[in-house]
N, C-alpha and C. Protein backbone atom coordinates (compact mmCIF):
# COMPACT_ATOMS: atom_id res chain seq x y z
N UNK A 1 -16.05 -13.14 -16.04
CA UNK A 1 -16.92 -12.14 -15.51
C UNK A 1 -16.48 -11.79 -14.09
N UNK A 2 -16.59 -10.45 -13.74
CA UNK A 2 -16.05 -9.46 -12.32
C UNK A 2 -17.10 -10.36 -11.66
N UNK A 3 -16.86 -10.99 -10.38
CA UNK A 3 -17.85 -11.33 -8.95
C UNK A 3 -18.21 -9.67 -8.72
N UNK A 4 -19.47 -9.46 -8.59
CA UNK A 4 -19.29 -8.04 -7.46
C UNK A 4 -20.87 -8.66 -6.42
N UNK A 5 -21.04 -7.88 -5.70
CA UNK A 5 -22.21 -7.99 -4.82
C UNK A 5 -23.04 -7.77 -5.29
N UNK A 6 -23.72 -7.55 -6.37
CA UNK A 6 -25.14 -7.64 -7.01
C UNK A 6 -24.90 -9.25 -7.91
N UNK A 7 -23.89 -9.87 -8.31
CA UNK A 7 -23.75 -11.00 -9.02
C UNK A 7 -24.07 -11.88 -8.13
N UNK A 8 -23.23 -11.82 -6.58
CA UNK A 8 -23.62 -12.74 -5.83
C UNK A 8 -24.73 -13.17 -5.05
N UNK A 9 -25.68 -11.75 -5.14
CA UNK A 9 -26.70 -11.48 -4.49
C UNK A 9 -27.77 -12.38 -5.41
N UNK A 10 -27.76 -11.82 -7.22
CA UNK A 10 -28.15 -12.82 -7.75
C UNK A 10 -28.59 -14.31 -7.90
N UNK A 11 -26.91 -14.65 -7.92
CA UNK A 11 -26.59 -15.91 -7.85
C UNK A 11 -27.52 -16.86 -6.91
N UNK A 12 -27.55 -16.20 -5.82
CA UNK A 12 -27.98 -16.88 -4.50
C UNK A 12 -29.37 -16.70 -4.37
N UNK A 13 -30.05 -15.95 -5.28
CA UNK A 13 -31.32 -15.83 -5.58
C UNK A 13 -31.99 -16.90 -6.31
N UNK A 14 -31.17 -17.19 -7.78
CA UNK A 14 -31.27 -18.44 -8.67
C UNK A 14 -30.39 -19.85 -7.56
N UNK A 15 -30.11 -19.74 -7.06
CA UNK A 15 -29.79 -20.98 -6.22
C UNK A 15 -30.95 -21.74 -5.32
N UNK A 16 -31.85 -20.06 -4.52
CA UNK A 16 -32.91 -20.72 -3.57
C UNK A 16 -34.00 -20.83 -4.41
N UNK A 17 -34.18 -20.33 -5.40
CA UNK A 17 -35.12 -21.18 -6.37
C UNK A 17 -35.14 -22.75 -7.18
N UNK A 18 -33.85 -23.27 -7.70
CA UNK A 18 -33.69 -24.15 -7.79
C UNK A 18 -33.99 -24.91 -6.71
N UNK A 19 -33.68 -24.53 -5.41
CA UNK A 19 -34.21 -25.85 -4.08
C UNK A 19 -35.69 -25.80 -3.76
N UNK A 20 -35.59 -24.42 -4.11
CA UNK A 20 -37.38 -24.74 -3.82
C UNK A 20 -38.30 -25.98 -4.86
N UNK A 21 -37.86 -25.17 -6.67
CA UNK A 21 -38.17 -26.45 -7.36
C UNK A 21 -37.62 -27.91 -7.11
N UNK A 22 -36.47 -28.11 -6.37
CA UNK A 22 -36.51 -29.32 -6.70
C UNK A 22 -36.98 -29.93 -5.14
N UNK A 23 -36.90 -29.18 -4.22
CA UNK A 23 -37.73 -29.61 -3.14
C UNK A 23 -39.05 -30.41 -3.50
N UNK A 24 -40.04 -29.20 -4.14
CA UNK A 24 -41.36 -30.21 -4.92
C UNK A 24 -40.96 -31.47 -5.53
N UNK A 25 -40.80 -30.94 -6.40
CA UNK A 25 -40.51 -32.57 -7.27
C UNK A 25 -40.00 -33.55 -6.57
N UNK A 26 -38.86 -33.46 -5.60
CA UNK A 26 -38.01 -34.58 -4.80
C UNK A 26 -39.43 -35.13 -4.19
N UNK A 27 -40.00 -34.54 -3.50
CA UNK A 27 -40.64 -35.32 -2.78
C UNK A 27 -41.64 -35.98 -2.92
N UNK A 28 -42.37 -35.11 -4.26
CA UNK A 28 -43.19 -35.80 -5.08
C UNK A 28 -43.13 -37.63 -5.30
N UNK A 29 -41.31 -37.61 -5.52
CA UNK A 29 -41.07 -38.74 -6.03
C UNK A 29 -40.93 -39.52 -4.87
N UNK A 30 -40.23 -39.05 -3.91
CA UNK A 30 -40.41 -39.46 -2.09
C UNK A 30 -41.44 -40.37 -1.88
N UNK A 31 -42.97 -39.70 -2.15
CA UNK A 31 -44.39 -40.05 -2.18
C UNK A 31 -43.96 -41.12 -2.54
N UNK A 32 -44.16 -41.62 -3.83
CA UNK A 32 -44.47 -42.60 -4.53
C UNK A 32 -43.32 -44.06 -4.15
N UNK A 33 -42.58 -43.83 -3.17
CA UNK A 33 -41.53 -45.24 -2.83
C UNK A 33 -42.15 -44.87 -1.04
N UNK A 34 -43.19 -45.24 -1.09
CA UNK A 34 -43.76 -45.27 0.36
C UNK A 34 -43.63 -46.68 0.93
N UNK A 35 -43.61 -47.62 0.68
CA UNK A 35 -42.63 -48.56 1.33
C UNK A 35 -41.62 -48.74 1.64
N UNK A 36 -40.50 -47.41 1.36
CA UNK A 36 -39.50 -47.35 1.91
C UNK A 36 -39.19 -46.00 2.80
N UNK A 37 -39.71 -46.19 4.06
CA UNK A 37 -39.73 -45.72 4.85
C UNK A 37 -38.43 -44.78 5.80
N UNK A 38 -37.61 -46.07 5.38
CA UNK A 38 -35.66 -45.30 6.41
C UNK A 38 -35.46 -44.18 4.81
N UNK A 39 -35.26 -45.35 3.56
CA UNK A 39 -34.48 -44.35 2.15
C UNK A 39 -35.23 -43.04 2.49
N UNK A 40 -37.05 -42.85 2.10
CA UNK A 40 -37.21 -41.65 2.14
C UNK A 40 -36.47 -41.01 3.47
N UNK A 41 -36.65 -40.77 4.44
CA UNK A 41 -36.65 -40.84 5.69
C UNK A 41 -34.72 -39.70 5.18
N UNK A 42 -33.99 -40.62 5.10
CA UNK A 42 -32.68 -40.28 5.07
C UNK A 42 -32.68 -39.82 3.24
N UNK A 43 -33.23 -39.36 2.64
CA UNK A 43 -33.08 -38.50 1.59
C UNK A 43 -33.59 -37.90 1.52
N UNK A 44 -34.61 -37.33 2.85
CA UNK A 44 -35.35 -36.10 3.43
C UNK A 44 -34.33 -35.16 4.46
N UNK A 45 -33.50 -35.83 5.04
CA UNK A 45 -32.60 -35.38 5.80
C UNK A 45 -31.87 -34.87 5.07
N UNK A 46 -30.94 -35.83 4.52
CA UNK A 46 -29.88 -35.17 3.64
C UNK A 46 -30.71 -33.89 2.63
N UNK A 47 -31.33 -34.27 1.87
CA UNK A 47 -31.61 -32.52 1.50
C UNK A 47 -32.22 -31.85 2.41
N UNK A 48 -32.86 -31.98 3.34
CA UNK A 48 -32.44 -30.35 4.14
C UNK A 48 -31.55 -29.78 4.91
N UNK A 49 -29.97 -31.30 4.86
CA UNK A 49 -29.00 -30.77 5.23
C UNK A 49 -28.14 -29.91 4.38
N UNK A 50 -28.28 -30.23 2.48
CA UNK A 50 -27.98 -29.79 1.78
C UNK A 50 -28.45 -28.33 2.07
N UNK A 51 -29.63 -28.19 1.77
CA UNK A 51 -30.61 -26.95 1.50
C UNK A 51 -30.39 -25.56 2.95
N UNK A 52 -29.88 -26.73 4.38
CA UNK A 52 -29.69 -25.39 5.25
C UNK A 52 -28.16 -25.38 4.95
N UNK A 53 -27.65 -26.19 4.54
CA UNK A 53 -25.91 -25.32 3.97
C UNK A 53 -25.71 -24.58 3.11
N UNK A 54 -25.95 -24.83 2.13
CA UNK A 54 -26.87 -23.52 0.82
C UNK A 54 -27.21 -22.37 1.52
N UNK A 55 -28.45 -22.34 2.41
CA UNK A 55 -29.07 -20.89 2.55
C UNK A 55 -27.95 -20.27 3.99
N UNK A 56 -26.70 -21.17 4.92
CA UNK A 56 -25.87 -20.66 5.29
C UNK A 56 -24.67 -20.13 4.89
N UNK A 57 -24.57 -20.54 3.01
CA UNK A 57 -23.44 -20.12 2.69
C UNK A 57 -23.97 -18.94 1.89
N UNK A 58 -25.17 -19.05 1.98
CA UNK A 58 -26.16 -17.58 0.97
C UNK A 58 -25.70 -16.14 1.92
N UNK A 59 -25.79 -16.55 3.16
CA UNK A 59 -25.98 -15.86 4.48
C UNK A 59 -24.59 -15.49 4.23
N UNK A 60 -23.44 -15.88 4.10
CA UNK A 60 -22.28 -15.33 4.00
C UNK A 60 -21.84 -14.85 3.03
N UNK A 61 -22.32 -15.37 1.94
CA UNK A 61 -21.93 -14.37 0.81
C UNK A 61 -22.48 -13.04 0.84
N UNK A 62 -23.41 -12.85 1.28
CA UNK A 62 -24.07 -11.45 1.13
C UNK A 62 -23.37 -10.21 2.64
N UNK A 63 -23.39 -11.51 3.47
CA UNK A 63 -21.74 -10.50 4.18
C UNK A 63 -20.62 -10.03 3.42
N UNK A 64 -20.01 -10.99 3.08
CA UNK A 64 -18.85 -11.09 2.01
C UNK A 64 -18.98 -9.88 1.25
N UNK A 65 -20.26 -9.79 0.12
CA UNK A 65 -20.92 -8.63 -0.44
C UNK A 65 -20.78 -7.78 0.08
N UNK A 66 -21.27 -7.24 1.38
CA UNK A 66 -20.97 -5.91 2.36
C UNK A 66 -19.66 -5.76 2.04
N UNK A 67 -19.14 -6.41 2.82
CA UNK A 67 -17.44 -6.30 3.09
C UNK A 67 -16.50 -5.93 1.28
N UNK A 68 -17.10 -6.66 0.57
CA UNK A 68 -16.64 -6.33 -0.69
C UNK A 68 -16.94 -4.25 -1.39
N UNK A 69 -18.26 -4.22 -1.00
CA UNK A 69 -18.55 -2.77 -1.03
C UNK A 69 -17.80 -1.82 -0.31
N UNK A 70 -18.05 -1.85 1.31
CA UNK A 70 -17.02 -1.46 1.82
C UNK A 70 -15.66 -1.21 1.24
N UNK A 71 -14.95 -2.27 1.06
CA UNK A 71 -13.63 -2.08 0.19
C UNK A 71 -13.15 -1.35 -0.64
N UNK A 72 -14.08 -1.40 -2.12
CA UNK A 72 -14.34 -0.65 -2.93
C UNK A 72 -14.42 1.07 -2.89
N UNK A 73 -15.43 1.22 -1.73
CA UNK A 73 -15.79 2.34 -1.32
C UNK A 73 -14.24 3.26 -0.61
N UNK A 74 -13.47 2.23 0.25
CA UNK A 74 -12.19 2.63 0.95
C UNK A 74 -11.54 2.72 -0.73
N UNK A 75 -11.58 2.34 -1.43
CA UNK A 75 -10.63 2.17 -2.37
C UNK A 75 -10.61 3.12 -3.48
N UNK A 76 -11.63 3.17 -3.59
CA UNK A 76 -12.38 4.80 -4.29
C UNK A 76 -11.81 5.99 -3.70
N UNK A 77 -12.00 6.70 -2.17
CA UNK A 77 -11.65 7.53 -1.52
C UNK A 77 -10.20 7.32 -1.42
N UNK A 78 -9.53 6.68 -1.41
CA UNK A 78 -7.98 6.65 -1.47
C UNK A 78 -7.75 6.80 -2.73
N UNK A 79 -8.19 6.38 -3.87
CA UNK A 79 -7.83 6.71 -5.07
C UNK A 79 -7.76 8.11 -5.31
N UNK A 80 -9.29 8.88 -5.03
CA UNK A 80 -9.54 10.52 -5.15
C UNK A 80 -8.51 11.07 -4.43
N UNK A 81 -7.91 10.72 -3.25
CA UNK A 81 -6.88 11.61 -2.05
C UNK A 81 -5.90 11.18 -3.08
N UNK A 82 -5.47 10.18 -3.70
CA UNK A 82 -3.98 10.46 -4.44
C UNK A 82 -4.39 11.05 -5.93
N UNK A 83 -5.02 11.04 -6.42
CA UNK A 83 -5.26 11.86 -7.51
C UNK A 83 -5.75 13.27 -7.26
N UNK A 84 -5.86 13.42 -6.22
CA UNK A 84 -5.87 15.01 -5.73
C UNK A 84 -5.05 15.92 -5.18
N UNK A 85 -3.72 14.53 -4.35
CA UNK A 85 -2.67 15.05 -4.27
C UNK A 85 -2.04 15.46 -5.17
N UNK A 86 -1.66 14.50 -6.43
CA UNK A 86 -1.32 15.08 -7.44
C UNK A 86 -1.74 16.31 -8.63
N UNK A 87 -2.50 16.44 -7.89
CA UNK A 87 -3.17 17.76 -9.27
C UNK A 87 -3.68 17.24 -9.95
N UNK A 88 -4.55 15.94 -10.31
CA UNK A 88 -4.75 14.98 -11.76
C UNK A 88 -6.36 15.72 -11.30
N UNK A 89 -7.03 15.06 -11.89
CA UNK A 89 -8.35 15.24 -12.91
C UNK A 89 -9.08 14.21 -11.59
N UNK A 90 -10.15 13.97 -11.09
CA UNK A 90 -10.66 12.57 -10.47
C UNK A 90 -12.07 11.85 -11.52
C-alpha cells in the first residue's frame, strides 16, 4: 500500500488511541501492585516516556505529510509544463 498523508495522518490517529486505551488499563493494573511503589513508579515513567515519543514522532509525521503534499503538488505542475510543452493532452 502507497504511504500518502491521509494514511499517515490516520495511522497516528489509531496509534493515540491505542495509548490512551492502554494507558487505562496499565494503570488499572499499576493500582492493584500498590506495594510496589519504585516498579509502579518506573513503569509510569517509562510509559509516558514511550507515549511522549509516539505523540513526537506523530508531530513529525504530519510535517513529513505537508512536505510530502507539497512535493506532489511541485510534481504535478512540472508534469502539466512538460506535457504542455509537448502538445500532449494533460
Amino acid at each position: 500500500m502507497m504511504t500518502t498523508p491521509d494514511k499517515l495522518r490516520a495511522d497516528a490517529a489509531k496509534l493515540d488511541v491505542f495509548l490512551e486505551m492502554f494507558e487505562s488499563t496499565y494503570f488499572y493494573f499499576l493500582d492493584m501492585a500498590e506495594g510496589e511503589a519504585e516498579k509502579r513508579d518506573r513503569g509510569a515513567l517509562a510509559f509516558y516516556e514511550i507515549k511522549d515519543r509516539v505523540h513526537a514522532l506523530m508531530g513529525e509525521m504530519e510535517e513529513f505529510a505537508g512536505h510530502m503534499e507539497v512535493c506532489n503538488a511541485i510534481f504535478a505542475v512540472n508534469f502539466a509544463n512538460c506535457e504542455a510543452e509537448k502538445g500532449g493532452a494533460v
